[in-house]
Every structure is written in C-alpha cells, then in structure tokens.
Protein backbone atom coordinates (compact mmCIF):
# COMPACT_ATOMS: atom_id res chain seq x y z
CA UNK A 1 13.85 140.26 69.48
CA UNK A 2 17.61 139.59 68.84
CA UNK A 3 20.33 141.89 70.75
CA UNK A 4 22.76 144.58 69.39
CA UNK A 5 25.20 141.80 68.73
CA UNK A 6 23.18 138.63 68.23
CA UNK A 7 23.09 137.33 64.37
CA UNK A 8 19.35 137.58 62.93
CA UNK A 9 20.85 133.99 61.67
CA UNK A 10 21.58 132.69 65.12
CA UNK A 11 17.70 131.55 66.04
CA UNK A 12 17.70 129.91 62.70
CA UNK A 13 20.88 128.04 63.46
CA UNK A 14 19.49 126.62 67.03
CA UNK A 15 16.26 125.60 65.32
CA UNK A 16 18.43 123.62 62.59
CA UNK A 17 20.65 122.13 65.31
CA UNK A 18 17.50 121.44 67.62
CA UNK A 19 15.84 119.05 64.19
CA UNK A 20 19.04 117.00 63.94
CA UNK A 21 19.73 115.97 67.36
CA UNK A 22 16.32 114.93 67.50
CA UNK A 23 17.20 113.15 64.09
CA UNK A 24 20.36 111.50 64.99
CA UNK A 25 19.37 110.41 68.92
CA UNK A 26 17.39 107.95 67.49
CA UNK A 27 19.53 106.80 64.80
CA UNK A 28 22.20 106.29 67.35
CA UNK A 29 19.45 104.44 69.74
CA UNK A 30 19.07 102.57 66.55
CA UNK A 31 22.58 101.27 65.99
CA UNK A 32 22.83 100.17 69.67
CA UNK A 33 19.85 98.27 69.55
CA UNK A 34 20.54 96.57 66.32
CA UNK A 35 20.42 93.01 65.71
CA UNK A 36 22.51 90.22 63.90
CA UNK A 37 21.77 86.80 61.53
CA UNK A 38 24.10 84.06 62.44
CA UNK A 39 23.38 81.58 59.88
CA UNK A 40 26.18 79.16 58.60
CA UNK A 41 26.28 78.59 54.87
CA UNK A 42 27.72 75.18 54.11
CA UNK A 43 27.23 73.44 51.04
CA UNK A 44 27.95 69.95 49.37
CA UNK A 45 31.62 70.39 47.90
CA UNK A 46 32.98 72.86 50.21
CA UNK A 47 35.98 72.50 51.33
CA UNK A 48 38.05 73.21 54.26
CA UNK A 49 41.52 72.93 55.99
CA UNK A 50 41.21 72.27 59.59
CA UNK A 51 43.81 72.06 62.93
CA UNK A 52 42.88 70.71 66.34
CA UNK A 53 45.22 70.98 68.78
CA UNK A 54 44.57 69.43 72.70
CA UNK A 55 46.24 69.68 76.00
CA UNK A 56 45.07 66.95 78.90
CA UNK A 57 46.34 67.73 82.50
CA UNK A 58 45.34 65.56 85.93
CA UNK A 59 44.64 62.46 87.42
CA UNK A 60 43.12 58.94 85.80
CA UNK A 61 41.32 56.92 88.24
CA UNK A 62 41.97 53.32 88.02
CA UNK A 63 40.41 50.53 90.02
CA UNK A 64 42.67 47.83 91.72
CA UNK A 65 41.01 45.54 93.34
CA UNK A 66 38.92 47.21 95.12
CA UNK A 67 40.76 50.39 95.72
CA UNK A 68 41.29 53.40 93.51
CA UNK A 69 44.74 54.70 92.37
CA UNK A 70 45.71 58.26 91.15
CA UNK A 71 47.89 58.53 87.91
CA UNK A 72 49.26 61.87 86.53
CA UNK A 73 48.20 62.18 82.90
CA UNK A 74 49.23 64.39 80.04
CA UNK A 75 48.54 64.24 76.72
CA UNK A 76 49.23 66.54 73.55
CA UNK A 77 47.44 66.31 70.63
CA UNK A 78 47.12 67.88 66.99
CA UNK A 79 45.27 67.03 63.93
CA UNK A 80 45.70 68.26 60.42
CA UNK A 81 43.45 67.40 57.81
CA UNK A 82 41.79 68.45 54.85
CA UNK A 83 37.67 67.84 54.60
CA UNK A 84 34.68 68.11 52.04
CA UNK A 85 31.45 68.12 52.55
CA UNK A 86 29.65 65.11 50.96
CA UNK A 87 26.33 65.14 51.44
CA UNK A 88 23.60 65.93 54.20
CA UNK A 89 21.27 63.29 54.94
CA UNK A 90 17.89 62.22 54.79
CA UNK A 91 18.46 62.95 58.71
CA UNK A 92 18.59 67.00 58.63
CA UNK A 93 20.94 66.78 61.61
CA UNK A 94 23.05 64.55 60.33
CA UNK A 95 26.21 65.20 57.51
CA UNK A 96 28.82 63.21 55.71
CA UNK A 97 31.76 64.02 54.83
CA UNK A 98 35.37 63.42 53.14
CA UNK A 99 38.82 63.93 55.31
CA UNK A 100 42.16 63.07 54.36
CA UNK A 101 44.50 63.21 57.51
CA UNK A 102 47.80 65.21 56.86
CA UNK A 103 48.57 64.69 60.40
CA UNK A 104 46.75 62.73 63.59
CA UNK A 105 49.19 62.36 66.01
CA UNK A 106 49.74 62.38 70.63
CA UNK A 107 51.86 62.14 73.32
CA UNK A 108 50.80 60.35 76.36
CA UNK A 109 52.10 60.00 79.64
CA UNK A 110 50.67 58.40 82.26
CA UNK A 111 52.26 57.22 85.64
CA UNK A 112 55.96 56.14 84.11
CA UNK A 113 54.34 54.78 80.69
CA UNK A 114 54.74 57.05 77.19
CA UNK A 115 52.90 56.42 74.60
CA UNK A 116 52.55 58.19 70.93
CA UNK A 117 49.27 56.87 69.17
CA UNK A 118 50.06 57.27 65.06
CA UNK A 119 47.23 57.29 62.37
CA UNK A 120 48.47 54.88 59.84
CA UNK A 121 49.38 56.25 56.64
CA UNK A 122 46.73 53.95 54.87
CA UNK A 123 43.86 55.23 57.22
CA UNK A 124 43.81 58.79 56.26
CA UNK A 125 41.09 58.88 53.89
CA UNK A 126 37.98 58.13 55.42
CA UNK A 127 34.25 59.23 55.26
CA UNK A 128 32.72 60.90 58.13
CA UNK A 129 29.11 60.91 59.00
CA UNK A 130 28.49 63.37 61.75
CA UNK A 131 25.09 63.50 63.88
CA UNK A 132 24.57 64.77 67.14
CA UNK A 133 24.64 62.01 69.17
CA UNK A 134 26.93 60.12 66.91
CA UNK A 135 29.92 59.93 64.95
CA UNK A 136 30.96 56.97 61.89
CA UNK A 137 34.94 56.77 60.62
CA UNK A 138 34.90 54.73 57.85
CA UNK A 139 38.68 54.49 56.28
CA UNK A 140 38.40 53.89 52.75
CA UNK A 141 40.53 50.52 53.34
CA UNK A 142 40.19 48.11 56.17
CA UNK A 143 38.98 49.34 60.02
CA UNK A 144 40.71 51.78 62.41
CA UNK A 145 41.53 50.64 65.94
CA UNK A 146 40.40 52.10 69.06
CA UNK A 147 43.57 53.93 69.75
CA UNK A 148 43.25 55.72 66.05
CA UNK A 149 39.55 56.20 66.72
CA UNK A 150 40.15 58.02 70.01
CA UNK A 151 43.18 60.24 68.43
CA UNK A 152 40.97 61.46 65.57
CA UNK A 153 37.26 61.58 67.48
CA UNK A 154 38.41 64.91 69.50
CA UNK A 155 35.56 67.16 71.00
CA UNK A 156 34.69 69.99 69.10
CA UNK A 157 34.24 68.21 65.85
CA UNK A 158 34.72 70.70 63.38
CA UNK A 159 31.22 69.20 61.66
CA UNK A 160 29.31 70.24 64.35
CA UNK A 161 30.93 73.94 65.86
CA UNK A 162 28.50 75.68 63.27
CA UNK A 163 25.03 74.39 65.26
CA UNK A 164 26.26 75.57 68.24
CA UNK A 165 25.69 78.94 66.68
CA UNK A 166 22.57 81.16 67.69
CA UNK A 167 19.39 80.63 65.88
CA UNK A 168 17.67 83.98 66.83
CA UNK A 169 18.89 87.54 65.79
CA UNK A 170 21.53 88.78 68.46
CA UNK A 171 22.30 92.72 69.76
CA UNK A 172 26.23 93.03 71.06
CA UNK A 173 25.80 91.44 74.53
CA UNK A 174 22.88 89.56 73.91
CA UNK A 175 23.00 85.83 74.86
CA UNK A 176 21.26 82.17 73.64
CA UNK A 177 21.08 78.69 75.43
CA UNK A 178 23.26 76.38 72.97
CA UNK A 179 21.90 73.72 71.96
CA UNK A 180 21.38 70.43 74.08
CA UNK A 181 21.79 67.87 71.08
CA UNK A 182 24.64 69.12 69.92
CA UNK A 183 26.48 69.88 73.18
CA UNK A 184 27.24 65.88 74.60
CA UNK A 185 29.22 65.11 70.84
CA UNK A 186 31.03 68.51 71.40
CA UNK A 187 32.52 67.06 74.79
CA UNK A 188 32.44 63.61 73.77
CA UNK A 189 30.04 62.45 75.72
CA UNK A 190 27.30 60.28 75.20
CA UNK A 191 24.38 61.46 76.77
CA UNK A 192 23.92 64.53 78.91
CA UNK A 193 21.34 64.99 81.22
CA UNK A 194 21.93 68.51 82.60
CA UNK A 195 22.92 71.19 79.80
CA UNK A 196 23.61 74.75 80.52
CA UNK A 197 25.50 76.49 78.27
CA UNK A 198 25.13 79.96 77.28
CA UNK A 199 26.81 81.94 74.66
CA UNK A 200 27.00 85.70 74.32
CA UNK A 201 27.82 88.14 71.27
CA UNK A 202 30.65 89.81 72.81
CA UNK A 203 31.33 92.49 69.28
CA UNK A 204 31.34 92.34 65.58
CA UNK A 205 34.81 93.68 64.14
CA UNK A 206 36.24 94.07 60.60
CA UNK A 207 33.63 90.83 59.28
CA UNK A 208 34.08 88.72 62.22
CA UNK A 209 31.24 88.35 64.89
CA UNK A 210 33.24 87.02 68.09
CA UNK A 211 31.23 85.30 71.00
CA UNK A 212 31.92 83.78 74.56
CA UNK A 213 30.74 80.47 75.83
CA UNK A 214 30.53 79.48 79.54
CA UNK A 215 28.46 76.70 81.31
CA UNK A 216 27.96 73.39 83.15
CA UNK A 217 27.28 69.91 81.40
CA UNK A 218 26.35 66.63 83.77
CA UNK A 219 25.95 63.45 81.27
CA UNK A 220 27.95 60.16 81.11
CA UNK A 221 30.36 58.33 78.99
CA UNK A 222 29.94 54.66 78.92
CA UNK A 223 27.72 54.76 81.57
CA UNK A 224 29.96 56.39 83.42
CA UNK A 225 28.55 60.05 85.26
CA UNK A 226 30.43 63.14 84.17
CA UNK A 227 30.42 66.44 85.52
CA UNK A 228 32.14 69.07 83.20
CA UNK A 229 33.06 73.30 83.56
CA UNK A 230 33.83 74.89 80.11
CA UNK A 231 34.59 78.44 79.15
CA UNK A 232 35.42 78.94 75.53
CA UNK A 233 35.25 81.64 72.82
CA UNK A 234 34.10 81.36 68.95
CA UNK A 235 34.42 83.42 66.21
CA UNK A 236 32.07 83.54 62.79
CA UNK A 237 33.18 84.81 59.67
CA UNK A 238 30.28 86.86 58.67
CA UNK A 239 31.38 86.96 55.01
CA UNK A 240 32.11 83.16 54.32
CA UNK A 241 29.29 82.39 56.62
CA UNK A 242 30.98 79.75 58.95
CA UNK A 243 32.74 79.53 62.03
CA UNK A 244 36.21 79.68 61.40
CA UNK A 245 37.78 79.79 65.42
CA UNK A 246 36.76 77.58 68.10
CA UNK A 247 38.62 77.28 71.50
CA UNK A 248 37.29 75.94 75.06
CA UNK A 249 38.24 75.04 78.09
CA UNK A 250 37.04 71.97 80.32
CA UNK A 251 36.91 71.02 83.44
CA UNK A 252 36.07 67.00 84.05
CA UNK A 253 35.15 65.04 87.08
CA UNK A 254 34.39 61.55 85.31
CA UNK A 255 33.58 58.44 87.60
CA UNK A 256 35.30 54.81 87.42
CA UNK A 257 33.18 53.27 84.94
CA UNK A 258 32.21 49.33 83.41
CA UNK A 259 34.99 49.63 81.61
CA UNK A 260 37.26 52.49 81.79
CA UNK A 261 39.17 54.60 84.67
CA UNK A 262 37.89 57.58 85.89
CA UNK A 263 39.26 61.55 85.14
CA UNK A 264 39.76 65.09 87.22
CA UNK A 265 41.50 66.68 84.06
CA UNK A 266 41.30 69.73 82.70
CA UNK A 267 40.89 70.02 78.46
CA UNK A 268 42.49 72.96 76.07
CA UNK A 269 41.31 72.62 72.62
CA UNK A 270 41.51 75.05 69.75
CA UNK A 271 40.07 74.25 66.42
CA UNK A 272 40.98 76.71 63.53
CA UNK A 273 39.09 76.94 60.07
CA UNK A 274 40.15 78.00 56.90
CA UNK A 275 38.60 77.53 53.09
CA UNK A 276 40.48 74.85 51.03
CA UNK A 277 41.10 75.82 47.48
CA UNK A 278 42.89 73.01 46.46
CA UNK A 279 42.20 69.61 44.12
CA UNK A 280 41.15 67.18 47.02
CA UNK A 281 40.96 63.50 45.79
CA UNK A 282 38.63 61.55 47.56
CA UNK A 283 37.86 58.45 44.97
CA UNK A 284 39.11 55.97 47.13
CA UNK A 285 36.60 56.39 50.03
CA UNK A 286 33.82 56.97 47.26
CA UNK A 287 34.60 53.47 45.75
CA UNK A 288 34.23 52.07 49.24
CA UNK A 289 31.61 54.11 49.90
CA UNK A 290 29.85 52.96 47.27
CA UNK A 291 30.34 49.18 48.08
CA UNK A 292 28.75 49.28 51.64
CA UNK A 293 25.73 49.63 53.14
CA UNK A 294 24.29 51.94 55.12
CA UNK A 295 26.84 51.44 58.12
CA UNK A 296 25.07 49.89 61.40
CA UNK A 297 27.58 51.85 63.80
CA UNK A 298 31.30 52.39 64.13
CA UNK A 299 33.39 49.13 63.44
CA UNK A 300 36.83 48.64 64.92
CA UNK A 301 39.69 46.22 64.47
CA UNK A 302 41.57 44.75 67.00
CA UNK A 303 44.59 42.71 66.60
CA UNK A 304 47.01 41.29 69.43
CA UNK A 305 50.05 42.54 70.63
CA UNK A 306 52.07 39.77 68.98
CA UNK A 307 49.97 39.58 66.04
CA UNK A 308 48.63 36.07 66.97
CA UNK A 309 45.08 36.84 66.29
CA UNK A 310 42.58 39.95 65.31
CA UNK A 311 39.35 40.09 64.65
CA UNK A 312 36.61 43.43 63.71
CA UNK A 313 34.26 44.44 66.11
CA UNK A 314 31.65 47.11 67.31
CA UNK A 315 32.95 50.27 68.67
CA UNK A 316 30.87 49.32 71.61
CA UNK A 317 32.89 46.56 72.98
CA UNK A 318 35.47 47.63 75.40
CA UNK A 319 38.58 45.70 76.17
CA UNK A 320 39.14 45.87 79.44
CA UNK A 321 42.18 43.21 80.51
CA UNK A 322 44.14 41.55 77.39
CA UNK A 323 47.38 39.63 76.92
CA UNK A 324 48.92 38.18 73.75
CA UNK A 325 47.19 35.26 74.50
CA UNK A 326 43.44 36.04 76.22
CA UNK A 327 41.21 39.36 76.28
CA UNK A 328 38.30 40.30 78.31
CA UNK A 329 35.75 42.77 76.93
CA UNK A 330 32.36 44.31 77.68
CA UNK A 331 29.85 45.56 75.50
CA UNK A 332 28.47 49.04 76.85
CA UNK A 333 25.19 50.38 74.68
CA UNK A 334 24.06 53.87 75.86
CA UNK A 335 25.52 53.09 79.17
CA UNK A 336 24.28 49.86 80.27
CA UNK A 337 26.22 46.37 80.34
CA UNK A 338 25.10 44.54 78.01
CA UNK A 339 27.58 41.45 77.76
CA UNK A 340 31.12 40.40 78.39
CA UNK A 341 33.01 38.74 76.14
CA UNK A 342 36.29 36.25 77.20
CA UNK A 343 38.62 35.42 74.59
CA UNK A 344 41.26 32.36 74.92
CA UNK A 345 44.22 31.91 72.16
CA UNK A 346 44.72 27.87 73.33
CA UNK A 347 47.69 25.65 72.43
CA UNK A 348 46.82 23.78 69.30
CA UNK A 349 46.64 20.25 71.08
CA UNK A 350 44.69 16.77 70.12
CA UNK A 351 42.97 17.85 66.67
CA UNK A 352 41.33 14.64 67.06
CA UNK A 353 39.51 15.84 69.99
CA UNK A 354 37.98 18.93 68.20
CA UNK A 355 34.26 18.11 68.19
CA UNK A 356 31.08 19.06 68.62
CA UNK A 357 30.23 16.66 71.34
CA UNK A 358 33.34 17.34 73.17
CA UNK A 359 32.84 21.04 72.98
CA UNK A 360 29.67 20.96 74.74
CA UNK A 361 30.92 17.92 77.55
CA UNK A 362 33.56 21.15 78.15
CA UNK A 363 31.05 23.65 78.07
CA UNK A 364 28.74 21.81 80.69
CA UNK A 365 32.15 21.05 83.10
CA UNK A 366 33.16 24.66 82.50
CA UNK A 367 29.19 26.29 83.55
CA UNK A 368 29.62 23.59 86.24
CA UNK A 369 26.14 24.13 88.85
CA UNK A 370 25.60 27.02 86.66
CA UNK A 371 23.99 25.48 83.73
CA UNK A 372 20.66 24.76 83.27
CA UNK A 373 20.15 23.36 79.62
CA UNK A 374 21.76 23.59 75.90
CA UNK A 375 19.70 25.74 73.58
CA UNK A 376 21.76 24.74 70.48
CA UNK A 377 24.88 23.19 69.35
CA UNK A 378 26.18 23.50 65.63
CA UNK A 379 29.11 23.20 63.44
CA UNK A 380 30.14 24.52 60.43
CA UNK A 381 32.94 28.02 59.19
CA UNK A 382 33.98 30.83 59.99
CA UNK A 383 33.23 33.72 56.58
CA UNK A 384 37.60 33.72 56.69
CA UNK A 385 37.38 29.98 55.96
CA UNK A 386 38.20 28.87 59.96
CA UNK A 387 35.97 25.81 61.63
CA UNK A 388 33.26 27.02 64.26
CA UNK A 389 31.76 24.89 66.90
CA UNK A 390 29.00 27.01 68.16
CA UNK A 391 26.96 25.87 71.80
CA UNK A 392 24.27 27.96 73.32
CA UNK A 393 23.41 27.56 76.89
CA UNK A 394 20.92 28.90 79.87
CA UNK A 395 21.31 29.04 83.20
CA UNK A 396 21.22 30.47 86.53
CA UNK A 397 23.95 32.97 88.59
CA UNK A 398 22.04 33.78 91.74
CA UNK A 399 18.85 33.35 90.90
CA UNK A 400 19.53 35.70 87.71
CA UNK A 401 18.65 34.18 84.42
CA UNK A 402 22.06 33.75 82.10
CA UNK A 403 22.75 33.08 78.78
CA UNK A 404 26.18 31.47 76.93
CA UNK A 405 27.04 31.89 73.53
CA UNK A 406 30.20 29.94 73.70
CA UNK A 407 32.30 29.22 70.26
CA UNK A 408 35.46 27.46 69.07
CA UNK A 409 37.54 28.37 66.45
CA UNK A 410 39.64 26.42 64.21
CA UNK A 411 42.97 27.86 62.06
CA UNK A 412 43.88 26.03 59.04
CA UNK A 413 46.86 24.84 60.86
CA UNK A 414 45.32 23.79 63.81
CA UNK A 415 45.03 26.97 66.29
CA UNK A 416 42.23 27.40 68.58
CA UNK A 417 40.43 29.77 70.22
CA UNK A 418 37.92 29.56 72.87
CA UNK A 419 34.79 32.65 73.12
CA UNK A 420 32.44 32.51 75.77
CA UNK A 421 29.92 35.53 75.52
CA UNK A 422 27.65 36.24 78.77
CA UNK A 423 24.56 37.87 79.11
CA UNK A 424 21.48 38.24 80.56
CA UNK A 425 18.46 36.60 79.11
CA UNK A 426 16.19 39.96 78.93
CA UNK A 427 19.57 41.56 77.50
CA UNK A 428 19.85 38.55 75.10
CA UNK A 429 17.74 41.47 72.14
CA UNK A 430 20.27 43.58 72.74
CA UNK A 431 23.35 41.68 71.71
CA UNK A 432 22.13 41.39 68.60
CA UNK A 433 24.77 39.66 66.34
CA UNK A 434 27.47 41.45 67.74
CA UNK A 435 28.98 38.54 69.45
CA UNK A 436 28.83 36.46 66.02
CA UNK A 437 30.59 39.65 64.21
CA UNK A 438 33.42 38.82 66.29
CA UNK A 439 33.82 35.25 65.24
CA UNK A 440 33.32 35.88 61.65
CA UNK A 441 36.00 38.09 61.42
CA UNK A 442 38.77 36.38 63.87
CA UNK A 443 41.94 35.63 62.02
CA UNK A 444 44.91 33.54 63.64
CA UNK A 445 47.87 35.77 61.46
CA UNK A 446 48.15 39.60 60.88
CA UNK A 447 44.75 40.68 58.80
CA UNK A 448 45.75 41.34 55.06
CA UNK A 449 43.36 44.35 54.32
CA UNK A 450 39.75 43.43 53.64
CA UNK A 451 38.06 44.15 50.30
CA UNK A 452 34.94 46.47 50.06
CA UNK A 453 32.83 43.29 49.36
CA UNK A 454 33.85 41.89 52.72
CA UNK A 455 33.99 44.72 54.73
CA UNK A 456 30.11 45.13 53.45
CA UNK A 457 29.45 41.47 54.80
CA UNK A 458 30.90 42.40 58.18
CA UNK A 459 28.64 45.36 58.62
C-alpha cells in the first residue's frame, strides 16, 4: 500500500518506465549490432574525374658487374584525367574504359640524374581495359613508350579500388580478407604468392562508410621477388555507391631482377574520386577502337635517342643496355626469361654484299663452335617496305639446346641493321612472333604516326 506522501500514480509510472527500458535495451543492442551493404554501382557511361598523386623515397639497386650499388631515388608524381566507363567484358572481371589525360606528369631523381617523364599531348586519349592481373593502354593514335606507360600505370588503378571493397555485410569494426586477384595489379605487381590484407569498417558518417587497410603482400615483378608493408585507408560514398578516396602506404623490398634494379622504397599514393558531369569526347579512341582487334597484350614503341631507328614491340621486352646505335633487350613472360634480343644500327657499307648467302656465311662465323645447323634462310620485306634477310639456326651453349632467329634489315637508302634473337629450344613456343613484331615494325627515321589499319596488322 502506498505511503502518506507517495502518488497512487507513482507504481504506475515505474511499471511504464520498467516496459520501455526493456523496449529500448534491445533496440540499442540492435543498432550496435547492425550490419552494412558495400556494393559499388558502376555503370556503362559513367563518368568520373580522377587525381593520383605519388611520392617514392629510398634506394635502387643496380648491378655492376658483379657488385650491387645503392642510389637515392625520389620521384613525384600526379595524374589528372577524366574517364568513362565503356563497357564490361565478356570476362566479368575485366572492364574497359575511356580516359583523356589532363595531366600525367614526374620528377625523378636518382643518384645526380633528373629526369621529368611527359605524356605527349597526342597520347591522352586512350582506351583502358582493366583486369586483375592485367592492364591494356591503347592511345587512340600510334603506341606509348615505356616511360609514358610507367607514368600513367600507377598502383591503385582507380578501375579496380571498388573490388577491393567487402563482399559480405559489415558491423562498425568488423573486418574482410581483400581480395587476392585484385591485390598484385593494386601494387603493380605481377603475381603474388602470399596475400594478407585485411580491411576493417572503422565508422559510417554523414553518407560516407570509411575503412582501414593493413597487411603483407610477397609476389614478384618481372620475375623479380617482392616483399611489400601497406597501411592505407578508403572511403565509400554510400549514396553514389563508389569509392571516392583511396590512400596507402608501402613499404618495398624488391630484388635485382633479369632486367631491372632492385628497390627498399617506401610508396605514398592518394587517389581521389569525383562524378564527371561534363561532355567527354571520346570518338577518336572509338574509331581506333573500332579498327583493331581484340588486342594480344600491351604494345610499346621504342625509338632511339637520336631518332636513328624505332620500332613497336611487346610490353614484355625489356631494354636493358642501349646506345644510339645498339640495344640489348630481354623478353620476361610471367617471370621467366624467355629470350634476348641484340640490336645493331651498322654503317651502310658494300650494298653489293647484302645477300642471302653472305648473311648466313656471317651468321655461321658469328655462332662460331656454337652452331649446329641452319633451319631456314629467306628473303623478302619488311610490312614498312625495308628488305629482310631472315636465317634460323640451332645449336649448342653448354650442352643446352639454342635457337637463332637472326635478321637483316635494309633502309631504302641503304641502312642496316643486324637482330639476333636467342632462345632456348623448349622456350622456342613461347616467343611466339614477338621477335618478328619487332622487325616488321623497325623504321630507320622518326615513325610518322601509324594508321588504325596498320596498327591492327601489328597486333
């Protein structure tokens, strides 16, 4: 029974309040235990403004002779460009899309050299096709070269930062493995052996779901072992369904290689995001687009310092030693040697002695106890119009079975140039025609820029 002073309502009251605690302890258990969708919404025609911006600080590793030398390197880097999403595949991991390059642009300094890499103004419209383990810059006229290539193909591609997202439903502070596919063409690797990366939902604020990323990769680049450290954060727009932020840090240890120097560096890059409203023309690249084939792989052009020959290869050749007048090259496929490629620019001497039968009487002297027998010898143009001499020979280095592809070529007024391509017989498959590419396409003069028609032949 209530007191003197007690309210006949009070009991009521502490009933009342009793019912919604008991109510609102579980919504509140609820909220705290509720989980989030992180699904990115892109489709065909969307468009996009993107920056990348990179800092490199540390050593390169370089072999001479037989000893390795430290360099200090530093390199800044920014991109600007506009891109639009093409189409998506019959490959449901793999995307193309349109770019046109505002701004590609570095600063590199390493030892007492500087150098400052350029996109040319008449590569920046390309199409992109974007897989995991892959990516294909096609400039809607001619080739780019392997410095352009390396100043545009940063890591965290800006095509691929949406798979890294989870693919389960997340609480705040829950965490997912990313994805192992994905993760090597993040960090420009190749392949990686040894992912593990983990991202966590750190909070969800005003529309923006905002996430950490921390782990250890081990693959290889060019066959060359890498052991990497990254930390980096990510935000997703939970409105326009995309990430829009992207920033890491990484920490490399990368071994001397086949064909490139080694790296203890450490990475910044920051990738920002934003929706692209504006009238994008992209008819160019879709003409040229239109005109090819479905590519084989990433072509590159090379041309001499002087501009006393040039020719379109494979991304996978390497050049490894060149001077105006010689080159040396390897071909690296998924990190093993394939071939090596050496490259003469000769002195135009006695046309009279260009021929077939003196090519291969050179051939045999050059091989010396080497050779074993010709394969084939054959004459006939270049697809620019130049005279080929083409001998094939076999032989043995050591008790290893070898194979020649050696070829002259022939300028209209009377250049030469001597290619000797070596390989080993089981590796002879492998080559392919990528060896013949290279001949096709030399040129003794600066390359005018090829039509659609011929850069289809090429590929």
């Amino acid at each position: 029974m209530p007191s003197r002073n007690q309210s006949p309502w009070t009991g009521l009251l502490v009933a009342v309040r009793t019912c919604l605690l008991s109510i609102w302890v579980p919504v509140f258990a609820l909220a705290a235990e509720q989980t989030h969708e992180f699904t990115a919404h892109r489709r065909v025609g969307d468009k996009s403004e993107v920056r990348v911006k990179m800092e490199v600080a540390g050593t390169l590793k370089i072999l001479q002779g037989k000893q390795s030398r430290d360099l200090p390197i530093n390199v800044t880097g920014e991109c600007l460009y506009d891109e639009q999403l093409a189409s998506i595949s019959k490959d449901p991991d793999s995307q193309v899309a349109y770019r046109r390059y505002r701004a590609a642009e570095a600063q590199l300094k390493i030892g007492n050299n500087e150098l400052r890499p350029r996109l040319r103004g008449d590569r920046r419209v390309m199409s992109l096709m974007v897989a995991p383990e892959s990516a294909n810059f096609a400039p809607a006229e001619g080739f780019l070269t392997r410095e352009e290539l390396e100043l545009i193909d940063m890591p965290a591609n800006s095509m691929l930062v949406d798979r890294l997202l989870p693919t389960e439903p997340l609480k705040i502070g829950g965490t997912w493995q990313l994805p192992t596919d994905v993760m090597p063409r993040i960090l420009g690797l190749d392949l990686a052996h040894d992912v593990n990366v983990r991202g966590t939902l750190l909070s969800i604020e005003k529309g923006v779901a905002r996430f950490s990323l921390e782990g250890k990769v081990a693959g290889s680049v060019d066959g060359t072992s890498s052991e990497i450290e990254l930390t980096g954060r990510m935000y997703f727009d939970t409105q326009a369904h995309r990430v829009t932020w992207f920033a890491m840090i990484i920490k490399e240890k990368r071994a001397i290689g086949h064909a490139a120097p080694g790296l203890d560096v450490v990475a910044r890059v920051k990738v920002k995001i934003r929706p692209n409203e504006g009238n994008l023309d992209f008819s160019a690249v879709r003409l040229a687009e239109s005109a090819r084939e479905t590519s084989t792989g990433q072509r590159l052009e090379y041309q001499s310092e002087e501009s006393s020959f040039g020719f379109v290869h494979d991304a996978r050749w390497k050049i490894t030693d060149e001077t105006d007048s010689k080159l040396v090259a390897r071909l690296i496929d998924r990190g093993d040697l394939i071939a090596q490629c050496n490259l003469a620019f000769v002195d135009k001497g006695d046309q009279k002695r260009v021929s077939l039968e003196n090519f291969q009487r050179d051939v045999h002297q050059a091989l010396g106890d080497f050779f074993g027998q010709f394969v084939r010898a054959s004459q006939g143009q270049t697809s620019g119009g130049h005279g080929l001499l083409e001998v094939v020979a076999i032989g043995k280095v050591s008790e290893l079975p070898i194979q020649w592809n050696y070829y002259q070529i022939i300028g209209p007024d009377g250049q030469q140039a001597v290619a000797a391509f070596t390989v080993e017989e089981p590796l002879v498959p492998r080559l392919e025609t990528l060896d013949r590419e290279i001949v096709e396409s030399f040129h003794f003069s600066p390359p005018t820029v090829l039509s659609s028609a011929e850069q289809n032949r090429l590929q």
